[in-house]
C-alpha atoms as a PDB file:
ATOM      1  CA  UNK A   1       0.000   0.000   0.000  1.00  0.00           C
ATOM      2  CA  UNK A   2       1.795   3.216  -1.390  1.00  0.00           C
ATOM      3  CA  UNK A   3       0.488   5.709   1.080  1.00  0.00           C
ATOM      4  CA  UNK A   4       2.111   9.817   0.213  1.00  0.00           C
ATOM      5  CA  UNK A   5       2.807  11.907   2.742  1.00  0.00           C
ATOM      6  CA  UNK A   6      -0.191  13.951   1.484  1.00  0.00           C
ATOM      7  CA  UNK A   7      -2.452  11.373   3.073  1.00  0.00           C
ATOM      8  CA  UNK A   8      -0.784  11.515   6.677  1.00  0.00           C
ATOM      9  CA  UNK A   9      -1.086  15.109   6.469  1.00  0.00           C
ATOM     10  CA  UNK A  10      -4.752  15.068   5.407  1.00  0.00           C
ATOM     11  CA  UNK A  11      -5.717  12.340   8.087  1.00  0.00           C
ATOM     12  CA  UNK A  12      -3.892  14.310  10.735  1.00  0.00           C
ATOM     13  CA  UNK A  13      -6.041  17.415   9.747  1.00  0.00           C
ATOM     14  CA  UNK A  14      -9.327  15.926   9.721  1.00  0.00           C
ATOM     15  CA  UNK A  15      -8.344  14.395  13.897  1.00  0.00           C
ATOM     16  CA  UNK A  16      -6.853  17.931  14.663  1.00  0.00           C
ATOM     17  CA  UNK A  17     -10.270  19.465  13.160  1.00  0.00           C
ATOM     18  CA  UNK A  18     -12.467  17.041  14.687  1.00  0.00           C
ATOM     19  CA  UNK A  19     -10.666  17.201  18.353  1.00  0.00           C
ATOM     20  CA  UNK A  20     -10.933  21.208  17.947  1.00  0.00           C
ATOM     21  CA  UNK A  21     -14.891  20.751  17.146  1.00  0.00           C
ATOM     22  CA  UNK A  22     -14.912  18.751  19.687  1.00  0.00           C
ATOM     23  CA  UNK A  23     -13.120  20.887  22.262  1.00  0.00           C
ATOM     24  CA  UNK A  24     -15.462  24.163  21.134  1.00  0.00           C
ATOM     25  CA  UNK A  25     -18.582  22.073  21.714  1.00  0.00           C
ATOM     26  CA  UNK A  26     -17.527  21.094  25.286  1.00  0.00           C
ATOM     27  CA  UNK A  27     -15.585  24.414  26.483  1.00  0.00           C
ATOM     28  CA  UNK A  28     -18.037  24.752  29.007  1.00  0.00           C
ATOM     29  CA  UNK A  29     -17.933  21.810  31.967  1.00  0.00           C
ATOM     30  CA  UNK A  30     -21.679  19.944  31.736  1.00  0.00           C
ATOM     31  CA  UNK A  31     -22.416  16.649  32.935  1.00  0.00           C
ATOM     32  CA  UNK A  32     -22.410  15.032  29.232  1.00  0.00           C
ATOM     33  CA  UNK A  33     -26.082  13.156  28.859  1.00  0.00           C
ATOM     34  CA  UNK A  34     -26.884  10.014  27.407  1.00  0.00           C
ATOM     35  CA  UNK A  35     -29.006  12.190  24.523  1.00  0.00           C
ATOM     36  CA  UNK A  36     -25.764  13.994  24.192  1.00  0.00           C
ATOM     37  CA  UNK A  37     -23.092  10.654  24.219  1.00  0.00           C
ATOM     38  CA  UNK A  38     -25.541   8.799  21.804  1.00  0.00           C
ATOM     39  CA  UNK A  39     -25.309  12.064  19.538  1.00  0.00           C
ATOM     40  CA  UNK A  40     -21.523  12.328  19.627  1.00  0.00           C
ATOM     41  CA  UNK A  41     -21.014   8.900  19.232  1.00  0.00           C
ATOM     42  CA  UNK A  42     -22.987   8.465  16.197  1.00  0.00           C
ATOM     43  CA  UNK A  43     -20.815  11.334  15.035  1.00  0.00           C
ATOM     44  CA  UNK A  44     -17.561   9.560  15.520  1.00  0.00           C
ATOM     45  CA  UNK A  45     -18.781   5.599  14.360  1.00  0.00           C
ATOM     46  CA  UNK A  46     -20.346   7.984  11.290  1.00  0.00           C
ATOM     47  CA  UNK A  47     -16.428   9.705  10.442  1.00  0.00           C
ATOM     48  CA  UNK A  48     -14.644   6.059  11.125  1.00  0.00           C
ATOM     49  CA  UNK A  49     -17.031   3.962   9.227  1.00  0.00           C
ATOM     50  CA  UNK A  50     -16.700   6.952   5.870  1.00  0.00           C
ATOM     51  CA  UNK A  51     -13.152   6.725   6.106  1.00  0.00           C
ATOM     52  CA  UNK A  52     -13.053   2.963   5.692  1.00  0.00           C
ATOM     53  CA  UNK A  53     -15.272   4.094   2.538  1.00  0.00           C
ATOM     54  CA  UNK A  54     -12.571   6.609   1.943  1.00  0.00           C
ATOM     55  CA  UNK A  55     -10.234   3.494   1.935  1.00  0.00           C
ATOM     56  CA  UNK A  56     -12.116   1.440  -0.234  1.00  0.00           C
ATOM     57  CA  UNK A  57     -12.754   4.117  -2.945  1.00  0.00           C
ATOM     58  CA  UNK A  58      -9.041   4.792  -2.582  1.00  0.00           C
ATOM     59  CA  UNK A  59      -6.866   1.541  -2.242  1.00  0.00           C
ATOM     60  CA  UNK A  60      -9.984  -0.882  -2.896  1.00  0.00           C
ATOM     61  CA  UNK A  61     -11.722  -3.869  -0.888  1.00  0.00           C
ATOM     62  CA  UNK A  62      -8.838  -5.670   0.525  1.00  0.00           C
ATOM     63  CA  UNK A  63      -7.318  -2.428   2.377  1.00  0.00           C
ATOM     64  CA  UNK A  64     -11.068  -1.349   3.479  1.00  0.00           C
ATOM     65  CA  UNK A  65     -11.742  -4.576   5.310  1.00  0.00           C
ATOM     66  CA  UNK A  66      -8.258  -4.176   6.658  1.00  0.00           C
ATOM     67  CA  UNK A  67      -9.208  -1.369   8.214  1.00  0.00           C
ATOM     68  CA  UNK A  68     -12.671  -2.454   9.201  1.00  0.00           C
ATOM     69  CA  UNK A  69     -11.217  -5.035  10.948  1.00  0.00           C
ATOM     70  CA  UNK A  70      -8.669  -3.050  12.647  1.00  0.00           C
ATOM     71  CA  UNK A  71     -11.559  -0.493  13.470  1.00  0.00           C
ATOM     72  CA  UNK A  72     -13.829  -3.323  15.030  1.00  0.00           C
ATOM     73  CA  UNK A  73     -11.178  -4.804  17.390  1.00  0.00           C
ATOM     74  CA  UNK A  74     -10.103  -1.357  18.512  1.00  0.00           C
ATOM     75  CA  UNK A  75     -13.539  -0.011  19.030  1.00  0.00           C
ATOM     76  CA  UNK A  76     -14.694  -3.530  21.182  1.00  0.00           C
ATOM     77  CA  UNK A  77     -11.350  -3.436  23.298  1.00  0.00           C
ATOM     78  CA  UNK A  78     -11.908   0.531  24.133  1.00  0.00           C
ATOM     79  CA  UNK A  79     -14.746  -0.900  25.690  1.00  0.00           C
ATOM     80  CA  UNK A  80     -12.962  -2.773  28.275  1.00  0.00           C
ATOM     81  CA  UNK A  81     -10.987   0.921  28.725  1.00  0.00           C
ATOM     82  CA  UNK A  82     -14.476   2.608  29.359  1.00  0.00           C
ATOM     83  CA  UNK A  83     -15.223   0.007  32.334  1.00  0.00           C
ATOM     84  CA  UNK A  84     -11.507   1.304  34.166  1.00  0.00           C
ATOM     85  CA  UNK A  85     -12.527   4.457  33.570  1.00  0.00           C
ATOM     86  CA  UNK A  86     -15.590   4.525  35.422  1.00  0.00           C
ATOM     87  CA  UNK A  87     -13.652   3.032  38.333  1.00  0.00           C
ATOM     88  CA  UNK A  88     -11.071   5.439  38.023  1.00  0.00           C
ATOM     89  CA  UNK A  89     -13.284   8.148  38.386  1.00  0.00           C
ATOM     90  CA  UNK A  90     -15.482   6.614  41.383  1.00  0.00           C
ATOM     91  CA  UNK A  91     -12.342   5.965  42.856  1.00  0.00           C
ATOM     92  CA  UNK A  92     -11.351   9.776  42.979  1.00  0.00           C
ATOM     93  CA  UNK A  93     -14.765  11.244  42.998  1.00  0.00           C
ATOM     94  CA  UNK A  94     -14.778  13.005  39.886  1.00  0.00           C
ATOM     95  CA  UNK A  95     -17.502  15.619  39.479  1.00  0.00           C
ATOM     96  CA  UNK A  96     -19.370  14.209  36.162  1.00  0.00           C
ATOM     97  CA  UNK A  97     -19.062  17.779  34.936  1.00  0.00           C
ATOM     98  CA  UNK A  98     -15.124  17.508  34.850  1.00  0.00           C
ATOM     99  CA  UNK A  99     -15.134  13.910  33.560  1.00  0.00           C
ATOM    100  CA  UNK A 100     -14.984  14.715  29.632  1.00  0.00           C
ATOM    101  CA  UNK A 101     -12.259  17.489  30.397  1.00  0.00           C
ATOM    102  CA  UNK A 102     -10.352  14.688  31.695  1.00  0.00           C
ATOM    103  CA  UNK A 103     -11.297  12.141  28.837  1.00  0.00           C
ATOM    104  CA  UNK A 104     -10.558  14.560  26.292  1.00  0.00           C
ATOM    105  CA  UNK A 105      -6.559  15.436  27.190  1.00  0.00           C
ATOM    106  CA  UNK A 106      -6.689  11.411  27.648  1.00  0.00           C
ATOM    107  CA  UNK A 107      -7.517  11.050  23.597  1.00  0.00           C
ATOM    108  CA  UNK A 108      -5.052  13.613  23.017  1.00  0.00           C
ATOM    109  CA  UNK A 109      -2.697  11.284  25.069  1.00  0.00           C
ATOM    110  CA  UNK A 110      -3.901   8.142  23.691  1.00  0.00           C
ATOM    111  CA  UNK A 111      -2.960   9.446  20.204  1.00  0.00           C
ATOM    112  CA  UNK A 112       0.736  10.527  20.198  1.00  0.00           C
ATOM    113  CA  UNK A 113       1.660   6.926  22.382  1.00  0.00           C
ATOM    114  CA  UNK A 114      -0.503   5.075  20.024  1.00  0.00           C
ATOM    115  CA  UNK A 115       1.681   6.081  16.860  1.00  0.00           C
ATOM    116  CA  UNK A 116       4.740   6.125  18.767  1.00  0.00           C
ATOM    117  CA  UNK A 117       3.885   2.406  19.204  1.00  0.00           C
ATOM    118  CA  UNK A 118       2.984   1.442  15.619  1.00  0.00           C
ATOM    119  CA  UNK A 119       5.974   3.632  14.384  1.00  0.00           C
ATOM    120  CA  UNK A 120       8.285   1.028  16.844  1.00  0.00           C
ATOM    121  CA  UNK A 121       5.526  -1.938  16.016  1.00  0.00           C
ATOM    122  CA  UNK A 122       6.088  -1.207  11.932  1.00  0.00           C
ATOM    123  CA  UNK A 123       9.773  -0.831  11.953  1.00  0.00           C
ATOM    124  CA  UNK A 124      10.096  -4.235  14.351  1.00  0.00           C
ATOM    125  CA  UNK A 125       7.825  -5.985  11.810  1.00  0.00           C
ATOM    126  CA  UNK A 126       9.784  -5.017   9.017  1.00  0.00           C
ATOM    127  CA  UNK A 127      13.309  -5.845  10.834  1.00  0.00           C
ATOM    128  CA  UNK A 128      12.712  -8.906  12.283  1.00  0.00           C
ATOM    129  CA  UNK A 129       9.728 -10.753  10.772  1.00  0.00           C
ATOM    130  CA  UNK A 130       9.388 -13.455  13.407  1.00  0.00           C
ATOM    131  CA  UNK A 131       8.185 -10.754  15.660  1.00  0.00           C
ATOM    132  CA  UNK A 132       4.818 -11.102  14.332  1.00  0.00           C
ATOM    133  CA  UNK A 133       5.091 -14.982  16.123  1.00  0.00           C
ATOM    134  CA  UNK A 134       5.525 -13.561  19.358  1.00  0.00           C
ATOM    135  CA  UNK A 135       2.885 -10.575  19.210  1.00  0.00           C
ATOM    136  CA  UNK A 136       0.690 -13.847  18.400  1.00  0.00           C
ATOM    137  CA  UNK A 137       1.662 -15.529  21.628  1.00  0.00           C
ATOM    138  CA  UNK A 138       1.208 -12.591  23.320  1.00  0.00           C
ATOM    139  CA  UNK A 139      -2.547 -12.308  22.055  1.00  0.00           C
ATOM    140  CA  UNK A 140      -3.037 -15.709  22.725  1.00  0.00           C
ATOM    141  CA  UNK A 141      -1.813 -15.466  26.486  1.00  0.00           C
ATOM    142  CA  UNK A 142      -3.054 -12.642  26.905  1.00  0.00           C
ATOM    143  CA  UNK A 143      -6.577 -13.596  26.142  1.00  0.00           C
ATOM    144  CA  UNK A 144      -6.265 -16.893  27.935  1.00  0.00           C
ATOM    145  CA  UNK A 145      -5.390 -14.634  30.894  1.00  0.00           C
ATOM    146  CA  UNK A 146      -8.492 -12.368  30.055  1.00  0.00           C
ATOM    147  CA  UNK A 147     -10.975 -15.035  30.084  1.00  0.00           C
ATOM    148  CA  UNK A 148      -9.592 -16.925  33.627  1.00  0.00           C
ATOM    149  CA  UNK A 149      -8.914 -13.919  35.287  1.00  0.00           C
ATOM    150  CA  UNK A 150     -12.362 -11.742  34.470  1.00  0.00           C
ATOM    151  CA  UNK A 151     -13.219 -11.330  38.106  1.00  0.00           C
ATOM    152  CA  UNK A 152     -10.104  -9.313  38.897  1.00  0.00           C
ATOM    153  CA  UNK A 153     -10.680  -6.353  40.211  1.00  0.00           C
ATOM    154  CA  UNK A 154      -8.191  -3.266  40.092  1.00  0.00           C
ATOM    155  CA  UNK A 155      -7.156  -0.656  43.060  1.00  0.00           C
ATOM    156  CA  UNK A 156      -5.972   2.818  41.343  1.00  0.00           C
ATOM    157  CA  UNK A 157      -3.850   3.172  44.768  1.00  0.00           C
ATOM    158  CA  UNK A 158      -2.140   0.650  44.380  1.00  0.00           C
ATOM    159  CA  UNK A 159      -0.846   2.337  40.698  1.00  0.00           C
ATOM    160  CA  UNK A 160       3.112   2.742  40.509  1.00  0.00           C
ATOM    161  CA  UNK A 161       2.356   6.010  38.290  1.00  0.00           C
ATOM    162  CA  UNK A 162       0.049   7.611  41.657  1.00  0.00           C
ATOM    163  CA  UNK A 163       2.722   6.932  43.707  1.00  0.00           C
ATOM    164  CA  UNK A 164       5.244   8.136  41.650  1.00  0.00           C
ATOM    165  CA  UNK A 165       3.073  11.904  40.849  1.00  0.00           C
ATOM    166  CA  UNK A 166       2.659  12.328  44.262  1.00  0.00           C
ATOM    167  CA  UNK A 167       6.238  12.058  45.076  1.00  0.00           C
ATOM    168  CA  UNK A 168       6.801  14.377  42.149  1.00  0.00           C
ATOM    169  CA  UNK A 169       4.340  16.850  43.385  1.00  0.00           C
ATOM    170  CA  UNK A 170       1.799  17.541  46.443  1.00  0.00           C
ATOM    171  CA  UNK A 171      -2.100  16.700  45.406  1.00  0.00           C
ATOM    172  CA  UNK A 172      -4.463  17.850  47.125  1.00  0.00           C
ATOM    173  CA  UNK A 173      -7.680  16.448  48.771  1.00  0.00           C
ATOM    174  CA  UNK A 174      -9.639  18.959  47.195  1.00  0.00           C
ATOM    175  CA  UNK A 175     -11.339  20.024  43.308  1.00  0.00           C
ATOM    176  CA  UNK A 176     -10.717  23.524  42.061  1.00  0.00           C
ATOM    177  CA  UNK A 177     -12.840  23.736  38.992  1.00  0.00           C
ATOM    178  CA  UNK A 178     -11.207  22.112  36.167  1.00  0.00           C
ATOM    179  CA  UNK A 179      -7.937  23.015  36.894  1.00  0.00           C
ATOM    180  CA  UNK A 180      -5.002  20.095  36.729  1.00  0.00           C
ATOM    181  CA  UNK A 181      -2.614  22.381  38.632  1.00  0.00           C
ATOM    182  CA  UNK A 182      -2.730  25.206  41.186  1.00  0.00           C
ATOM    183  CA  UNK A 183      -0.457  27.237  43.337  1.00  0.00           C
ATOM    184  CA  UNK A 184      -0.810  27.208  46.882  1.00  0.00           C
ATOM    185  CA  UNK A 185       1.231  29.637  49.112  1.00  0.00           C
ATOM    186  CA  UNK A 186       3.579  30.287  46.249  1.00  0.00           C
ATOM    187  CA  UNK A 187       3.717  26.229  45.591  1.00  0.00           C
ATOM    188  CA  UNK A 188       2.410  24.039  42.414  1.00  0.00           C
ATOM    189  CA  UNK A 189       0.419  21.654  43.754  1.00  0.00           C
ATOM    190  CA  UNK A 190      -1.690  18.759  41.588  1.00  0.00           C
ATOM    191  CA  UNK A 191      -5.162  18.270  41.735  1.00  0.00           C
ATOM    192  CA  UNK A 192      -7.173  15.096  42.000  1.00  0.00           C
ATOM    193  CA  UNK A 193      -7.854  15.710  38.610  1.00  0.00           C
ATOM    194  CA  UNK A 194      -4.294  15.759  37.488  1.00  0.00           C
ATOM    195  CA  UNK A 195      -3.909  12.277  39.363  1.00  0.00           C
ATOM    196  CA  UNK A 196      -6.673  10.987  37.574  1.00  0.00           C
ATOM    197  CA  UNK A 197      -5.416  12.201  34.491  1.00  0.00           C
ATOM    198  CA  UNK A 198      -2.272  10.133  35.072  1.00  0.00           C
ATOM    199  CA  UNK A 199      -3.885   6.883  35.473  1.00  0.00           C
ATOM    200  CA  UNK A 200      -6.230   7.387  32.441  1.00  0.00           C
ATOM    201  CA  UNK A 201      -2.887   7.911  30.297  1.00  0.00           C
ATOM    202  CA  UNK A 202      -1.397   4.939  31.983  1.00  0.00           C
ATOM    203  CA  UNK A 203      -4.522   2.844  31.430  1.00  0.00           C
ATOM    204  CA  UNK A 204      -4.894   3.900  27.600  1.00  0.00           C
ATOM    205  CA  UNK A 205      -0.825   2.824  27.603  1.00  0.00           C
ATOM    206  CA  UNK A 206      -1.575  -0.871  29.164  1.00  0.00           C
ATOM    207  CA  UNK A 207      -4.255  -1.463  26.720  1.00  0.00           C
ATOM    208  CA  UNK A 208      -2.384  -0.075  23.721  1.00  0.00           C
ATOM    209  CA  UNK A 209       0.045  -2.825  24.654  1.00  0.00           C
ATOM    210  CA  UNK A 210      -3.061  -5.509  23.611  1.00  0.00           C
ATOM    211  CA  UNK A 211      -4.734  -3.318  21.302  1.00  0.00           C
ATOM    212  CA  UNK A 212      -2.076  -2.733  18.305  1.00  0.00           C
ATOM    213  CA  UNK A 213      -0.503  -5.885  18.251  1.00  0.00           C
ATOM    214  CA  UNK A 214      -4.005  -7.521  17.641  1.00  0.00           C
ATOM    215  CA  UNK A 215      -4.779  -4.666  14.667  1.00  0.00           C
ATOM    216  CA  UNK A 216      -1.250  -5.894  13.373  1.00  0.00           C
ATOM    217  CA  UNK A 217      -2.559  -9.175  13.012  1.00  0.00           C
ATOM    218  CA  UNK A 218      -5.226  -7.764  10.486  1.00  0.00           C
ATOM    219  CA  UNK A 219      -3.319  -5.516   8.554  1.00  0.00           C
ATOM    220  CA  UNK A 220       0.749  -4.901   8.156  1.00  0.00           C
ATOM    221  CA  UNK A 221      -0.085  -1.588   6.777  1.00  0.00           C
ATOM    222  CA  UNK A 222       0.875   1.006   8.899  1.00  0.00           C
ATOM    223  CA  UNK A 223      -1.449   3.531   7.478  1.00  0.00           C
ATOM    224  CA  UNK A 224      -4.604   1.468   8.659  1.00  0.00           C
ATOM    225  CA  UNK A 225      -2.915   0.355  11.842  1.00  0.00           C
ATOM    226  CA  UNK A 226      -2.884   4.245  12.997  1.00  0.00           C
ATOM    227  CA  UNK A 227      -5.763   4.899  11.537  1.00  0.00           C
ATOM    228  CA  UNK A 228      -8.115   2.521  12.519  1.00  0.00           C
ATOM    229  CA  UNK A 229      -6.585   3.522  16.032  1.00  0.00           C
ATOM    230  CA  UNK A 230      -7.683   7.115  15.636  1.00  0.00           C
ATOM    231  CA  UNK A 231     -11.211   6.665  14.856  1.00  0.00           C
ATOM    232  CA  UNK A 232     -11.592   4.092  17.176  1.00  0.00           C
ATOM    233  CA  UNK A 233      -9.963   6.579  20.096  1.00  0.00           C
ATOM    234  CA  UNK A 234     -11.845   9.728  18.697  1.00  0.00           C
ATOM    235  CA  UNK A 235     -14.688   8.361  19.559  1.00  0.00           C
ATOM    236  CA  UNK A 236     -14.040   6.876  22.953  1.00  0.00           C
ATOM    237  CA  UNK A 237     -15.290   9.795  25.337  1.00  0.00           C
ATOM    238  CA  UNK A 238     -18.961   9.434  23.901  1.00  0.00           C
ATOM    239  CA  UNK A 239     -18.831   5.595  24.417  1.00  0.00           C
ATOM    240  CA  UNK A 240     -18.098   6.249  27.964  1.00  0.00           C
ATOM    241  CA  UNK A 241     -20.997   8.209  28.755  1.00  0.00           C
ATOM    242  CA  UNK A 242     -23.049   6.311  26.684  1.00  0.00           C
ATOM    243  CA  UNK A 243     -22.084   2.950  28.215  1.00  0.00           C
ATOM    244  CA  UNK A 244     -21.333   3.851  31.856  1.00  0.00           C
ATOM    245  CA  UNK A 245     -24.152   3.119  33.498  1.00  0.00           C
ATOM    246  CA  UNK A 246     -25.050  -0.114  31.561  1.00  0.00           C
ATOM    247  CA  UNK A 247     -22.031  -1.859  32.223  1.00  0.00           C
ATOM    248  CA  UNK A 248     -23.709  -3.877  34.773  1.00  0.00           C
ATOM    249  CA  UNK A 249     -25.772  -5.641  31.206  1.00  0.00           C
ATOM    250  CA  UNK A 250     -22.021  -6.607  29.660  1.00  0.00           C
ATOM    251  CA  UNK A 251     -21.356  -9.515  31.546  1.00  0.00           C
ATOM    252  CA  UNK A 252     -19.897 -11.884  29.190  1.00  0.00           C
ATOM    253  CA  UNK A 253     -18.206  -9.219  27.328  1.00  0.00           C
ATOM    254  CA  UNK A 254     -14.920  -9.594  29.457  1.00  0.00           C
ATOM    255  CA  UNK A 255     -15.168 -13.085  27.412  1.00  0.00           C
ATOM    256  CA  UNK A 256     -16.241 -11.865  24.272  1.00  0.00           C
ATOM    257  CA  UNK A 257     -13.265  -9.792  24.189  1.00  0.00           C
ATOM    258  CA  UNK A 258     -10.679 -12.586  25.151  1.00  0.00           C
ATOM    259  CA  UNK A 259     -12.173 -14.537  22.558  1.00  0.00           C
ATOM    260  CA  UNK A 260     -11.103 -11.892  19.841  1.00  0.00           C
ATOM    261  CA  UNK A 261      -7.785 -11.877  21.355  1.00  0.00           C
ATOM    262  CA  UNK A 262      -7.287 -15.961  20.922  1.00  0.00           C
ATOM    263  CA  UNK A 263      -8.578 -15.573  17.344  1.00  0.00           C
ATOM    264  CA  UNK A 264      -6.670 -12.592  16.346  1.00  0.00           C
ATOM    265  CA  UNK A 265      -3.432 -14.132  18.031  1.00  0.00           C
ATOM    266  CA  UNK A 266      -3.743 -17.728  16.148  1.00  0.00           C
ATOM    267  CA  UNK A 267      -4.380 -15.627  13.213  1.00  0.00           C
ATOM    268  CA  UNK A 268      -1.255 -14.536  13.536  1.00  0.00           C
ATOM    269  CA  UNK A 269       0.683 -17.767  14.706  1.00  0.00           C
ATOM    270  CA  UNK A 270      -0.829 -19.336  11.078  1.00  0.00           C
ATOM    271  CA  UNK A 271       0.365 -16.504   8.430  1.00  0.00           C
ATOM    272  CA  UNK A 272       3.347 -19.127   7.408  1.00  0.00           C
ATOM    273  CA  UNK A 273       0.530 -22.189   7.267  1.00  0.00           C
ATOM    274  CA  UNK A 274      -2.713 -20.248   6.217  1.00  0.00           C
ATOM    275  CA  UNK A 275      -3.620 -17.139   5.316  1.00  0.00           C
ATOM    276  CA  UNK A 276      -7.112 -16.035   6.606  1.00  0.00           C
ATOM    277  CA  UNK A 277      -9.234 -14.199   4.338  1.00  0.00           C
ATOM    278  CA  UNK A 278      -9.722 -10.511   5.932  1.00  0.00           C
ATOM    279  CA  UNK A 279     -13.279 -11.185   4.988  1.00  0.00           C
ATOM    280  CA  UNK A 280     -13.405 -14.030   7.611  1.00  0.00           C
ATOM    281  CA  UNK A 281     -11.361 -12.854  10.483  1.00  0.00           C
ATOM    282  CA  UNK A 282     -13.909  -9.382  10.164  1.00  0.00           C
ATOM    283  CA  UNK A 283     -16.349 -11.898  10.473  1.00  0.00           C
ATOM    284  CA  UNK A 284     -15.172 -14.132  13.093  1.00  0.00           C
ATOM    285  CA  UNK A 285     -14.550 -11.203  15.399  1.00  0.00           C
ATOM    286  CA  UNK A 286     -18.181  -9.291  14.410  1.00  0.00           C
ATOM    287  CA  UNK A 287     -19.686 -12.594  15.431  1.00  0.00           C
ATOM    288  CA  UNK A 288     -17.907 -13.473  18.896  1.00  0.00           C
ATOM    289  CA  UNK A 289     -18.467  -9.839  20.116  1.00  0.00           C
ATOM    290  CA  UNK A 290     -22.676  -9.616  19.003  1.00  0.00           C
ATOM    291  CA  UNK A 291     -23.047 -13.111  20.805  1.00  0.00           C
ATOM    292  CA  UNK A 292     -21.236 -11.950  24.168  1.00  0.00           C
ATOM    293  CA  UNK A 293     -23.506  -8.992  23.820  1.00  0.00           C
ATOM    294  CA  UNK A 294     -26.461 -10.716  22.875  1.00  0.00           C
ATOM    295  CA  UNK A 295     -25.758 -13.194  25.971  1.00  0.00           C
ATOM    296  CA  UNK A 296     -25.095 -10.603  28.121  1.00  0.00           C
ATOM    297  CA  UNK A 297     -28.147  -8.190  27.402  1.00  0.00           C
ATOM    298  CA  UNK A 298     -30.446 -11.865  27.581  1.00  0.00           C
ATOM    299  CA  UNK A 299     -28.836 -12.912  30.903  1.00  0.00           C
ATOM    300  CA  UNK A 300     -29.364  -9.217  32.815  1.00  0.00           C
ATOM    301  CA  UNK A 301     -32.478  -8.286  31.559  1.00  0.00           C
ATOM    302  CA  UNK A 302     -35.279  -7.566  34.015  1.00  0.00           C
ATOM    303  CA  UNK A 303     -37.130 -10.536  35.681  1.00  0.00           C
ATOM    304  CA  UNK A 304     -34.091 -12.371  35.186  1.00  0.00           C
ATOM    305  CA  UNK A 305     -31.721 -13.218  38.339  1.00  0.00           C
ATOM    306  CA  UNK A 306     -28.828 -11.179  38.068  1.00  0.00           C
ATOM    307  CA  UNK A 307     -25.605 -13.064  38.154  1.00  0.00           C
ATOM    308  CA  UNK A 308     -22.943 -12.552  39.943  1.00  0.00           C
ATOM    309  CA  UNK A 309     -21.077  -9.661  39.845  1.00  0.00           C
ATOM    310  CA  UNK A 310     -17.772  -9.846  37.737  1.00  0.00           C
ATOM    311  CA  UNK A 311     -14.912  -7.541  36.809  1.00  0.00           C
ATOM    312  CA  UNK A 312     -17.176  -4.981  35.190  1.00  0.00           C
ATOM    313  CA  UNK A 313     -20.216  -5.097  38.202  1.00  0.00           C
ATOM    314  CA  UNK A 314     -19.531  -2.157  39.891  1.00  0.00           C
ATOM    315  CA  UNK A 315     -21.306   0.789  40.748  1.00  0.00           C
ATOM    316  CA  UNK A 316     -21.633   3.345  37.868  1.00  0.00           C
ATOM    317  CA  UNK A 317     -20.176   6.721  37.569  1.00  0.00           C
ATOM    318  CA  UNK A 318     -23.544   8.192  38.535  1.00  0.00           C
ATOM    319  CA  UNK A 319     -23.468   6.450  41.817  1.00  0.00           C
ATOM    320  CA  UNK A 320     -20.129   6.437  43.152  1.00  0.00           C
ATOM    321  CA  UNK A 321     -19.175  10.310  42.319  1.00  0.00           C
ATOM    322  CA  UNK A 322     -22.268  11.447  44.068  1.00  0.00           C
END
């Protein structure tokens, strides 16, 4: 895939352009709305889902289901970011009004690690080809992991990057608006918000980690690796809101997801064997993640005994930051 400059440049301007619409819309702190999330995110699925037409149109069908692909397994994994999140921000009380300020410099984040990984993911790959064998067993252990280890439960405390801010700099107990940073008798001091902040960018980091090597295992193209990234991220503050308070309904997704990671990790262990179709790994993983939603919304809807909780049964961001 010949890809010139021209194109980076234009896909960088149409993020920069949609993060500054994005940034105007929300310049005053609100509590964001489901109304509002559904709205944005129909907005972001809307620009990721025309770019893979943009693709198509541009490169043909091969690269477009590429980056379908890619865009699918980023956009089901960011769902497993969303239910962190929501403990991240219980966890530190988080005003809802602040929460998309906080989401928002997160994307921003998310972004410039993300292609500093697929830069060093692309020229591994192209150095030393029997890399893509051990991103493989990585997905593979890592989603064996994922599915025996969904009740796990995480403690932001215990986080080596808190500890490591707060020896940096004093936080205090206490919100000032939307500030990250204030002075205090002539003294920077961090917010709560600033912590939280932290552990958002360290979250986004740990999942990246999962995330790219399994969009490598789609596509070697480093175009649609970062790209299908981006429009998956863009869109990741409005799937928080929108999702927050139903995570209680995703029950088997935790599975769902580790499922994708198997697949997309023998996928890659079988390139010297068997090439799979992009046509059928789009449509393994489309399939795995509707039936652990499917399951899930069946085995949590009302009359129904609620199982027990898992990893993602906790109390929404509604609840806890009140």
């Amino acid at each position: 895939m010949n890809v010139p400059l021209w194109a980076w440049f234009a896909v960088l301007g149409v993020i920069a352009a949609m993060l500054a619409v994005d940034l105007f819309a929300h310049r005053r702190a609100h509590v964001v709305g489901v109304r509002e999330a559904a709205l944005w995110s129909a907005v972001w699925v809307t620009l990721g889902l025309a770019f893979g037409a943009v693709v198509w149109w541009w490169q043909g069908a091969e690269f477009a289901g590429q980056y379908y692909a890619g865009y699918l397994i980023e956009k089901s994994l960011a769902v497993d970011n969303v239910f962190v999140f929501a403990i991240i921000f219980g966890y530190f009380a988080v005003p809802p009004q602040y929460q998309h300020r906080v989401l928002f410099y997160g994307v921003l984040g998310a972004l410039v690690f993300r292609g500093a990984f697929i830069a060093a993911g692309s020229v591994l790959i192209a150095s030393f080809a029997w890399i893509l064998y051990v991103f493989g067993a990585f997905l593979v252990l890592t989603g064996v992991r994922m599915a025996l280890h969904r009740a796990e439960t995480i403690d932001p405390e215990r986080s080596l990057a808190l500890r490591a801010l707060r020896r940096l700099v004093p936080v205090t107990d206490d919100y000032h608006g939307h500030r990250f940073l204030i002075r205090r008798a002539g003294e920077l001091v961090a917010t709560p918000l600033l912590a939280v902040l932290v552990l958002v960018e360290v979250t986004d980091v740990v999942f990246a980690v999962d995330s790219i090597p399994a969009i490598f295992a789609v596509t070697s193209e480093p175009f649609l690796v970062f790209t299908s990234n981006a429009f998956a991220v863009l869109g990741l503050r409005a799937m928080y809101f929108l999702l927050a308070d139903l995570m209680h309904r995703f029950v088997h997704l935790k599975l769902g997801l580790a499922l994708v990671l198997v697949w997309v990790g023998v996928k890659m262990l079988l390139l010297e064997v068997y090439k799979i179709p992009t046509g059928v790994s789009l449509a393994v993983v489309a399939a795995i993640l509707a039936t652990a939603v499917i399951t899930s919304w069946r085995a949590t809807r009302p009359g129904r005994r609620t199982p027990p909780p898992s990893h993602d049964d906790r109390e929404t961001p509604a609840t806890m930051a009140s």
